[in-house]
C-alpha atoms as a PDB file:
ATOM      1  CA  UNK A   1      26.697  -2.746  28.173  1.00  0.00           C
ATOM      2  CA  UNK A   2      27.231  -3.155  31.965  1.00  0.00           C
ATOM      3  CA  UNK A   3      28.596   0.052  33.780  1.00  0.00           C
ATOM      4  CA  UNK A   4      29.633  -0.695  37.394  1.00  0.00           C
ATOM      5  CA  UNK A   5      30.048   2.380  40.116  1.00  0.00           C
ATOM      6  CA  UNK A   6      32.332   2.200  42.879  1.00  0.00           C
ATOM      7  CA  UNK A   7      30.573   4.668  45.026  1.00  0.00           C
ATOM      8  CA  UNK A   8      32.528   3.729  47.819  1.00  0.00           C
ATOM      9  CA  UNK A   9      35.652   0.913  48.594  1.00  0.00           C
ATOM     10  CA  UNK A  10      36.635   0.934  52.098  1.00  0.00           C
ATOM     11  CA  UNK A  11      36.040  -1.271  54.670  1.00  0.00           C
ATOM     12  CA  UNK A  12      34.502  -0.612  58.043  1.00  0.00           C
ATOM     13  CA  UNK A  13      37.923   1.209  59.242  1.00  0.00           C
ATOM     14  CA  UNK A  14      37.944   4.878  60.821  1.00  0.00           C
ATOM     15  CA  UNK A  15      37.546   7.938  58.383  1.00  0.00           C
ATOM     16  CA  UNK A  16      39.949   7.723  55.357  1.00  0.00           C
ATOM     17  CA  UNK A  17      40.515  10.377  52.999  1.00  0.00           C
ATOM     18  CA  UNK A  18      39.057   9.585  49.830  1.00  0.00           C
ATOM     19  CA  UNK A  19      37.220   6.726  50.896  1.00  0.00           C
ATOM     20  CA  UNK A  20      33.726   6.056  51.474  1.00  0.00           C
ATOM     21  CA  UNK A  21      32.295   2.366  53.005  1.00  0.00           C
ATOM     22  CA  UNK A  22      31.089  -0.261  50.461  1.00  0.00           C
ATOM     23  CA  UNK A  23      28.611   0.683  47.499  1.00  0.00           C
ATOM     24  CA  UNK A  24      28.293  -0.561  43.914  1.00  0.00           C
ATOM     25  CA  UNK A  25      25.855   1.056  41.292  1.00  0.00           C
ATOM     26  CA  UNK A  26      25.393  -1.383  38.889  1.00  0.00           C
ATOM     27  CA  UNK A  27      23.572   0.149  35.024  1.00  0.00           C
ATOM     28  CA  UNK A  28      22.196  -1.706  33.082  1.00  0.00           C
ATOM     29  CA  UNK A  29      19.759  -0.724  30.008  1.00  0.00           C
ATOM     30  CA  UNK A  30      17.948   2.214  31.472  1.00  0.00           C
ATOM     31  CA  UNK A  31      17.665   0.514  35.405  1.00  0.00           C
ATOM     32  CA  UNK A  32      20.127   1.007  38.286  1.00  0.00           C
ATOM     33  CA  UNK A  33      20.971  -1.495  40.403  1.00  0.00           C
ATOM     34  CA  UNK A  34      22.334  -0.987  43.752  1.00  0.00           C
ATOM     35  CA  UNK A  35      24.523  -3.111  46.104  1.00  0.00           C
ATOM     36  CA  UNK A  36      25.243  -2.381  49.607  1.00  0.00           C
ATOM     37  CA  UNK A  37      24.794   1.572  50.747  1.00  0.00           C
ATOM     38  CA  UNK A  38      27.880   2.616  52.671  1.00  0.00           C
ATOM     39  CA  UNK A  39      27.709   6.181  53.734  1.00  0.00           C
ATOM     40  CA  UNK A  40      27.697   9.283  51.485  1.00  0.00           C
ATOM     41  CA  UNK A  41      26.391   6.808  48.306  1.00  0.00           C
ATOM     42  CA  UNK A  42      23.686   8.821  47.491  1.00  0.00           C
ATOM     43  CA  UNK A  43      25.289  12.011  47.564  1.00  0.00           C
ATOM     44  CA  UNK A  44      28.286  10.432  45.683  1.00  0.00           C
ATOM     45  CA  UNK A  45      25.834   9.323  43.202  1.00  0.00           C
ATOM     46  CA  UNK A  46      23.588  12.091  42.565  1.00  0.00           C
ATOM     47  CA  UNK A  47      26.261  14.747  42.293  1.00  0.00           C
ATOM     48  CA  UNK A  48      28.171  12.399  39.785  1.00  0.00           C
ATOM     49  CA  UNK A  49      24.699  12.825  37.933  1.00  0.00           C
ATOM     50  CA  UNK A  50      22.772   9.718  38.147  1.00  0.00           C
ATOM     51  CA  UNK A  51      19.340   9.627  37.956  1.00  0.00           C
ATOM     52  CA  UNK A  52      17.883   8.101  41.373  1.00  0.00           C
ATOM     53  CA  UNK A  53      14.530   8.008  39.608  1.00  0.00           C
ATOM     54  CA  UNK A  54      15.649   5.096  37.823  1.00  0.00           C
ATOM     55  CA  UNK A  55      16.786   2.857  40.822  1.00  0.00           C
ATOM     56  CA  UNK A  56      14.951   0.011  40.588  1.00  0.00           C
ATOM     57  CA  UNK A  57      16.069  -2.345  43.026  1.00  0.00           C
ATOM     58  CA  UNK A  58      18.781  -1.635  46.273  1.00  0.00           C
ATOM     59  CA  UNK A  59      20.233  -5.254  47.829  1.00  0.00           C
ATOM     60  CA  UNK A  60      21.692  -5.297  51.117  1.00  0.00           C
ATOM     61  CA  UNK A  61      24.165  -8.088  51.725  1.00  0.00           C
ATOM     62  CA  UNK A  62      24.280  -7.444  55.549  1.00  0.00           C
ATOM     63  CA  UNK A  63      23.599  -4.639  58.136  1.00  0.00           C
ATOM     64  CA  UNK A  64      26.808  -3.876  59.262  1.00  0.00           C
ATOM     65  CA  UNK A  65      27.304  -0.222  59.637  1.00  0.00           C
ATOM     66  CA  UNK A  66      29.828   0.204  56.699  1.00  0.00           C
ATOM     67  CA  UNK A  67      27.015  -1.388  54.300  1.00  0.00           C
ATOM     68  CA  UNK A  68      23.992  -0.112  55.509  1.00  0.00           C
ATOM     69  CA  UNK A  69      25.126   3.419  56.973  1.00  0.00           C
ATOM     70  CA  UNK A  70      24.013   5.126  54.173  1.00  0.00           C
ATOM     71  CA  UNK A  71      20.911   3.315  53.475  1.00  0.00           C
ATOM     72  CA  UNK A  72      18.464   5.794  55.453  1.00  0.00           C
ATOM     73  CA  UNK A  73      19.753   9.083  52.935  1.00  0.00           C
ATOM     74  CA  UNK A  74      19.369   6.655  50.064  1.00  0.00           C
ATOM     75  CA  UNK A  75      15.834   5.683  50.562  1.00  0.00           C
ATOM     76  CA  UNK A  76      15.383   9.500  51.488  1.00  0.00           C
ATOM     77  CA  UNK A  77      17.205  11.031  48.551  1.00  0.00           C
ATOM     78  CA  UNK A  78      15.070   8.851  46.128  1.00  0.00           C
ATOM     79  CA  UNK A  79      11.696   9.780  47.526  1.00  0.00           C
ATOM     80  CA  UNK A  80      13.303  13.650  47.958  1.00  0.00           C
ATOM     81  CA  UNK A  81      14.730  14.160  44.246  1.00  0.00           C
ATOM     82  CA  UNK A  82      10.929  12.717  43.046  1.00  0.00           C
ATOM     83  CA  UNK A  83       9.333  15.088  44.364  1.00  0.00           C
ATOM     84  CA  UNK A  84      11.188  18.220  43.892  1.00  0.00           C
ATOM     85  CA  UNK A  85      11.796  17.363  40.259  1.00  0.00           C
ATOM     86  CA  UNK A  86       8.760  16.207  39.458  1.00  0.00           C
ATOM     87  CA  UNK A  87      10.185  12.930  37.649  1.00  0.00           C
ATOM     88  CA  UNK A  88       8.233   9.929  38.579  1.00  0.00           C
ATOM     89  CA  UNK A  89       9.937   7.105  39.952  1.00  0.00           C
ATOM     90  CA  UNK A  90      10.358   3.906  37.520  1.00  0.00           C
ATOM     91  CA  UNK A  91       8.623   0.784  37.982  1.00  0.00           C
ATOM     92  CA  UNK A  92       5.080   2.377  38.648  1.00  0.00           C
ATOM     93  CA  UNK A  93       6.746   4.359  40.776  1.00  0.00           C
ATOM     94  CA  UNK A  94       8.353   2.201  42.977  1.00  0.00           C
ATOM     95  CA  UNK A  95      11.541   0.453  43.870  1.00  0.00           C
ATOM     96  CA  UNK A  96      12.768  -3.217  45.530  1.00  0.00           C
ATOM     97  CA  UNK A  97      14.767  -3.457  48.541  1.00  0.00           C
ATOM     98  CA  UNK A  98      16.454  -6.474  49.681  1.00  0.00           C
ATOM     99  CA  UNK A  99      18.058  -7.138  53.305  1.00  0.00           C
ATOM    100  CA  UNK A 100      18.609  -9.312  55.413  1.00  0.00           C
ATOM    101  CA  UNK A 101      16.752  -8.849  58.539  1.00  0.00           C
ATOM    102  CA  UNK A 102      13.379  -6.514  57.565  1.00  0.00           C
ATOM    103  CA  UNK A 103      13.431  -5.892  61.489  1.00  0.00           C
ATOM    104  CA  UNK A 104      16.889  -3.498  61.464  1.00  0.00           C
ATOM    105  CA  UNK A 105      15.328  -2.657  57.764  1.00  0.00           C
ATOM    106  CA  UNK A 106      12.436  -0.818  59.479  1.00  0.00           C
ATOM    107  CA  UNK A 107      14.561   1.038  62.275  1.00  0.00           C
ATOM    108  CA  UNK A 108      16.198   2.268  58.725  1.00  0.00           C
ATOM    109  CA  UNK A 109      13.050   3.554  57.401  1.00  0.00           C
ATOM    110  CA  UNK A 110      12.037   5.348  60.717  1.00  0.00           C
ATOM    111  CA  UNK A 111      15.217   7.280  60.692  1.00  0.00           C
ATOM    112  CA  UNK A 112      14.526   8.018  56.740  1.00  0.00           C
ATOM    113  CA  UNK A 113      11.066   9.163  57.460  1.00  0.00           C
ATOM    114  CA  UNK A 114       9.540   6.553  54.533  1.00  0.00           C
ATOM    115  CA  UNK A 115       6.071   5.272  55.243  1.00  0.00           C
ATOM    116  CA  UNK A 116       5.558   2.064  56.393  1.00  0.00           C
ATOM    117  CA  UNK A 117       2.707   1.730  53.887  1.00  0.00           C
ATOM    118  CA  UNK A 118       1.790   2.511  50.104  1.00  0.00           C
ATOM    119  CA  UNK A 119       1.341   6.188  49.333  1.00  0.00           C
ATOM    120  CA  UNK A 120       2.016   8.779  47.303  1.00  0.00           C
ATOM    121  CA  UNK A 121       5.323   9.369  46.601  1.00  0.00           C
ATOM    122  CA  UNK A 122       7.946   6.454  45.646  1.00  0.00           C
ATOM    123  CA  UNK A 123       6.804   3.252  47.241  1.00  0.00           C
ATOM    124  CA  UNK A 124      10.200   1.023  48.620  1.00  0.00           C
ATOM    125  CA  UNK A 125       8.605  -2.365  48.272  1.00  0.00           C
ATOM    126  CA  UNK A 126      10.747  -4.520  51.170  1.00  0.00           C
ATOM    127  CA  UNK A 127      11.722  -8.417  50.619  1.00  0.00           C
ATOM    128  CA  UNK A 128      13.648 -10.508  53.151  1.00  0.00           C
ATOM    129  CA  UNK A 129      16.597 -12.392  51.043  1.00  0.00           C
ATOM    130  CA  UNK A 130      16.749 -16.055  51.229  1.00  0.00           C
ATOM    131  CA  UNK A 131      19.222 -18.673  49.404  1.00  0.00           C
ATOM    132  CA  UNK A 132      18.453 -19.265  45.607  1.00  0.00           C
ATOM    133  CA  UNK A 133      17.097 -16.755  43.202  1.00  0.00           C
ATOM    134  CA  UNK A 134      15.990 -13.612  44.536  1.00  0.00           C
ATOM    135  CA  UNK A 135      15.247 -11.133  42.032  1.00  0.00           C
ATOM    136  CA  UNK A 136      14.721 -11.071  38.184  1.00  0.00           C
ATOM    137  CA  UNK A 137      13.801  -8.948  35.859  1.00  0.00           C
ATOM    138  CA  UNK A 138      14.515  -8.168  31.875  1.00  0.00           C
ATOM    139  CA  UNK A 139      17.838  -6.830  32.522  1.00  0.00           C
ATOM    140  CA  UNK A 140      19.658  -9.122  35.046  1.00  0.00           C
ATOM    141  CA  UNK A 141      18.746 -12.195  37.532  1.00  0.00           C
ATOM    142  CA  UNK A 142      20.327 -12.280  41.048  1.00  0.00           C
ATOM    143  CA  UNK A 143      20.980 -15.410  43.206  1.00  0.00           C
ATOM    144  CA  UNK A 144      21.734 -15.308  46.877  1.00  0.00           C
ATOM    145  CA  UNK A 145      23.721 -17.423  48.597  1.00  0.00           C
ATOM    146  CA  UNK A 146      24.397 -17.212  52.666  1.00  0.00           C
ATOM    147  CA  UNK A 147      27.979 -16.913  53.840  1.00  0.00           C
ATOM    148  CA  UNK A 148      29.981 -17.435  57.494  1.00  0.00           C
ATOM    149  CA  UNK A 149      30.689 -13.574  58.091  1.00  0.00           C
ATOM    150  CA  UNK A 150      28.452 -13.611  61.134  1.00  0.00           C
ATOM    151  CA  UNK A 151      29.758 -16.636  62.689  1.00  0.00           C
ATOM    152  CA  UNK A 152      25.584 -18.160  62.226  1.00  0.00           C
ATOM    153  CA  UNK A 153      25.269 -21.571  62.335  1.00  0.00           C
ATOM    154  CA  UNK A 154      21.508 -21.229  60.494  1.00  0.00           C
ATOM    155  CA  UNK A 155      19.414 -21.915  63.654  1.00  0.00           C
ATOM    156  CA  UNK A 156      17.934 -18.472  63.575  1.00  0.00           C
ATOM    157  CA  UNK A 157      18.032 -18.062  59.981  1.00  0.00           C
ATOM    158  CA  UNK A 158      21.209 -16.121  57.675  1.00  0.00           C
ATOM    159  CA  UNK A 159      22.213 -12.334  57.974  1.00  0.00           C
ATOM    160  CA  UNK A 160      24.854 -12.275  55.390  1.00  0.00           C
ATOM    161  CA  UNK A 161      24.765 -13.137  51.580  1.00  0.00           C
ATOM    162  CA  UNK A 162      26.831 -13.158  48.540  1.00  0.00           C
ATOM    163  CA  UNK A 163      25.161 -12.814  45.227  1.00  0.00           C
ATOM    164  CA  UNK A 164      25.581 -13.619  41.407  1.00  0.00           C
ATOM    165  CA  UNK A 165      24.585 -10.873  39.011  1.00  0.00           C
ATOM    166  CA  UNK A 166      23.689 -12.567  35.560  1.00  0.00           C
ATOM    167  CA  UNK A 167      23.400 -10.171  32.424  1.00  0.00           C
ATOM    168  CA  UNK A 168      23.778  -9.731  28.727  1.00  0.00           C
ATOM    169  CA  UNK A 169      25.873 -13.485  29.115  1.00  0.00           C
ATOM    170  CA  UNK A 170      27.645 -12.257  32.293  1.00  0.00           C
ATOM    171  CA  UNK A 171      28.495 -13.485  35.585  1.00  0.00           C
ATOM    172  CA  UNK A 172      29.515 -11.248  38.233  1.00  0.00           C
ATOM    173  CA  UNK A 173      30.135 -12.298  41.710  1.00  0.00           C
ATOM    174  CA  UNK A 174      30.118  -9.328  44.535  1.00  0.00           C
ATOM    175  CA  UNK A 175      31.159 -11.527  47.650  1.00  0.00           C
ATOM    176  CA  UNK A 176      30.394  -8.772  50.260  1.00  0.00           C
ATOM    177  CA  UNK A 177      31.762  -9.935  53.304  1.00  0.00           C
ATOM    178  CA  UNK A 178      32.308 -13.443  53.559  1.00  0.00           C
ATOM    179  CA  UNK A 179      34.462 -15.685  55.974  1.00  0.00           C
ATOM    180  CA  UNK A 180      36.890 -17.463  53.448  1.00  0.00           C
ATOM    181  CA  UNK A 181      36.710 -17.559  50.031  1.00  0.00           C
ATOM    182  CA  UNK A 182      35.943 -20.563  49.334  1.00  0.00           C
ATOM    183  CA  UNK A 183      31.924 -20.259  50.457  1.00  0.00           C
ATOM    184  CA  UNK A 184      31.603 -18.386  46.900  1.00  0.00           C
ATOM    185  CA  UNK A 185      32.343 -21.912  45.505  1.00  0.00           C
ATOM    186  CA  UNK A 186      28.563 -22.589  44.725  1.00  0.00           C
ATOM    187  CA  UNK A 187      28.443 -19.040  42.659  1.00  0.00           C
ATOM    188  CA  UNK A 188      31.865 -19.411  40.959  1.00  0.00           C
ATOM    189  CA  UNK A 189      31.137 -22.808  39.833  1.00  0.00           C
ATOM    190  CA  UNK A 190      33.175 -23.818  36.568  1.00  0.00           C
ATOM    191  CA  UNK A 191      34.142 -19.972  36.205  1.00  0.00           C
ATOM    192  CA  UNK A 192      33.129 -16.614  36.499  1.00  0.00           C
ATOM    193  CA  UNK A 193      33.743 -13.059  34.044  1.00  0.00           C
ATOM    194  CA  UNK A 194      34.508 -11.012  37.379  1.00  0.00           C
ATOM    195  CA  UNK A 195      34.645 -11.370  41.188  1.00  0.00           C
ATOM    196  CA  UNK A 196      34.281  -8.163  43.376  1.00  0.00           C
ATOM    197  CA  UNK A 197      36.078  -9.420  46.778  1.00  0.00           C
ATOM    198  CA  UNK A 198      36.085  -7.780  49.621  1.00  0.00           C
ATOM    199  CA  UNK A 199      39.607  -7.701  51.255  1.00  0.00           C
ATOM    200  CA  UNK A 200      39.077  -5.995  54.424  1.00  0.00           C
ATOM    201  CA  UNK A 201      39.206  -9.858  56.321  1.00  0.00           C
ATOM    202  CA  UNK A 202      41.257 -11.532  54.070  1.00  0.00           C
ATOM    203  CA  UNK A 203      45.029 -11.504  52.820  1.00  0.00           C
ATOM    204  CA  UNK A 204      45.722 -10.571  48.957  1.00  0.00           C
ATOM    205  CA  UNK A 205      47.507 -13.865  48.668  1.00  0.00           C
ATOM    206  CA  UNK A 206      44.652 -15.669  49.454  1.00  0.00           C
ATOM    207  CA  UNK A 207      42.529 -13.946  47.672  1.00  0.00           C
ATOM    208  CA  UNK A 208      45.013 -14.319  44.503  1.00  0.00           C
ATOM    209  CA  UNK A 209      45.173 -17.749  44.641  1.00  0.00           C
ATOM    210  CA  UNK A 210      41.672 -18.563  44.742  1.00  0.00           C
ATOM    211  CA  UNK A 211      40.829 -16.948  41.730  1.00  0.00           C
ATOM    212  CA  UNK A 212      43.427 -18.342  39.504  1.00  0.00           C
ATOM    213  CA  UNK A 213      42.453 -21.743  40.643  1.00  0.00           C
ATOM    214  CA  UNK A 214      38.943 -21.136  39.743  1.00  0.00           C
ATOM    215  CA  UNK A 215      39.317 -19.877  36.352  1.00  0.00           C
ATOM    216  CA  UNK A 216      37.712 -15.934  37.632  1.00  0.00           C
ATOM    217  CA  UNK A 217      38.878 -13.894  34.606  1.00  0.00           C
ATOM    218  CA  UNK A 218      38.655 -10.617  36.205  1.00  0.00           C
ATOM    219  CA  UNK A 219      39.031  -9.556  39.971  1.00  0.00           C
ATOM    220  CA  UNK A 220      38.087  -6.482  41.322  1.00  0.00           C
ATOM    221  CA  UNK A 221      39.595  -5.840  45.434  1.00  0.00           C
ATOM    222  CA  UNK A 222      37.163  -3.200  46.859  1.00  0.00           C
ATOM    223  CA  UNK A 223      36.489  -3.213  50.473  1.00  0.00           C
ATOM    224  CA  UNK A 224      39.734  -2.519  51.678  1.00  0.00           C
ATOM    225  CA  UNK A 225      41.370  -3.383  54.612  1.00  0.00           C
ATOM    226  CA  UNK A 226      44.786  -2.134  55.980  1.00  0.00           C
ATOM    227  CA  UNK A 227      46.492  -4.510  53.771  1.00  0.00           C
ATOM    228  CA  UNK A 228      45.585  -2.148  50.999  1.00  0.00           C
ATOM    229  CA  UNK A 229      44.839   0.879  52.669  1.00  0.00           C
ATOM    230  CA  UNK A 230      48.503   1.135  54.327  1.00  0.00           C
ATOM    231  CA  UNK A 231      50.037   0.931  50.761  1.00  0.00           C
ATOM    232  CA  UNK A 232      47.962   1.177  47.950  1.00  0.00           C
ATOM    233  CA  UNK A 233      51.151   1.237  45.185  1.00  0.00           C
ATOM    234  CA  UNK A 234      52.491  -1.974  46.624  1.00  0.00           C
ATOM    235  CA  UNK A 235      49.244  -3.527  46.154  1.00  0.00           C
ATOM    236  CA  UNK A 236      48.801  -2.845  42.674  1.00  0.00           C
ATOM    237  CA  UNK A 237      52.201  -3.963  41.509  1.00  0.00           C
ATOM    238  CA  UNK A 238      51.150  -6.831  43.508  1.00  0.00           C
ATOM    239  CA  UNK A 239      47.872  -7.395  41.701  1.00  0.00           C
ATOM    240  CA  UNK A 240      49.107  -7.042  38.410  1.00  0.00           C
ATOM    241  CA  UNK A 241      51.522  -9.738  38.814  1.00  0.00           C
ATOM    242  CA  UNK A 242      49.522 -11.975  40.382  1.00  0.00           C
ATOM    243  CA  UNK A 243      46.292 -12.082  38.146  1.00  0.00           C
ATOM    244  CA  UNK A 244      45.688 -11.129  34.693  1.00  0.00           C
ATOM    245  CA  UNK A 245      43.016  -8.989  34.754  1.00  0.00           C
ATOM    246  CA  UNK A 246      42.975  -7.591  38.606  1.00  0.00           C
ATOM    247  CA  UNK A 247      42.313  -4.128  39.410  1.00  0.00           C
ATOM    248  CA  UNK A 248      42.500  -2.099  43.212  1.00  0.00           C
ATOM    249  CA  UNK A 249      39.284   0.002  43.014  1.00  0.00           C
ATOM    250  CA  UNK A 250      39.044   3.071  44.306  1.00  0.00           C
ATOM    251  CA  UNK A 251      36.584   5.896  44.661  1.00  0.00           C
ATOM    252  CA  UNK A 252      34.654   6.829  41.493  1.00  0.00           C
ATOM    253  CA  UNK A 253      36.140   3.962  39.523  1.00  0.00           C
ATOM    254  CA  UNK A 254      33.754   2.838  36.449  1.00  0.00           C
ATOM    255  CA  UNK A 255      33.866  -0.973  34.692  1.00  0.00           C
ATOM    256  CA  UNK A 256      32.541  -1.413  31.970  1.00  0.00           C
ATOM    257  CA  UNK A 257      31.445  -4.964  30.467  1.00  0.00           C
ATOM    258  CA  UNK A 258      30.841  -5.252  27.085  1.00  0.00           C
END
């Protein structure tokens, strides 16, 4: 079983009620794995019960403010729940971390008050993503693939990534922010069990179309822009009529893949 967490769905927008910036928890056997770390995910996640001790990897997919502005109380919360429970940390007591740029990564951690070295306490071991496979372990591999969000061109290396989760004979694509659609191409390839698509730069239609065309059997909209945000009815009657198996996430909402 895969359980997915949308800890928070909004995109970079002013304060809206009921709606935190981007944040996925993905579960999966007795790990969690966690993409992008809007604000308030940690607190969203803990009081919703889950157990932080068993985070074992956090990926970044850029350092925007509405996918990184929670990261500092996440990497605090984690280090703060082990020690005042007592409940050591999975993974030899330790946990991945995957951005980016390590650079704004360690302005993060100075603001979080985590070491900058191995010590007691839960260790955040820090990896700068790159195109191709990035992480694997016995529950799920991860590929990264850079996107055109940040208008790059590559000279000075990417800052913004896509990524395939493969488990238990799944592929799940969570696009964060990308340009156009079409730069998931090399992740969708002949097909894809579920796409989680931003829509805060992109219109629905679009976003419809591609899918259908590429054989993506479910889509999940998080990330919302005003297109959703200014009617959220309207956009579900739109979504199931233009996709089979498309769903508006909101706050809170749990997937489950079997």
């Amino acid at each position: 079983m895969i359980k997915l967490t949308f800890l928070g769905t909004c995109s970079g927008t002013e304060p809206m009620p009921n709606r935190h910036h981007a944040s996925i928890l993905f579960e999966i056997g007795d790990r969690f794995y966690w993409f992008d770390a809007g604000e308030n995910c940690s607190h969203k996640a803990y009081t919703s019960g889950v157990d932080v001790s068993r985070v074992r990897a956090v990926f970044i997919s850029h350092m925007h403010i509405d996918h990184i502005g929670g990261l500092a109380n996440l990497m605090m919360v984690i280090r703060k729940v082990s020690k005042v429970t007592g409940i050591p940390h999975i993974n030899d007591n330790s946990y991945d971390i995957y951005v980016p740029d390590l650079k704004k990564l360690q302005s993060v951690k100075d603001i979080a008050g985590v070491p900058t070295a191995p010590c007691g306490g839960v260790n955040a071991w820090e990896h700068e993503i790159g195109d191709g496979v990035i992480f694997e372990d016995e529950n799920l591999r991860i590929t990264a693939l850079h996107n055109a969000h940040l208008g790059e061109n590559g000279e000075r290396g990417w800052h913004s990534y896509s990524f395939l989760i493969e488990a238990q004979g799944k592929r799940i694509i969570y696009s964060g922010d990308v340009k156009a659609p079409e730069e998931l191409d090399p992740l969708v390839a002949d097909g894809c069990d579920a796409l989680i698509m931003e829509t805060g730069h992109h219109r629905m239609e679009n976003v419809f179309a591609y899918a259908n065309e590429r054989g993506v059997k479910k889509l999940l909209f998080t990330h919302h822009g005003r297109e959703i945000l200014g009617d959220i009815a309207a956009a579900e009657a739109r979504a199931a009529a233009e996709h089979p198996d498309a769903k508006i996430c909101h706050d809170g909402d749990i997937v489950l893949f079997a």
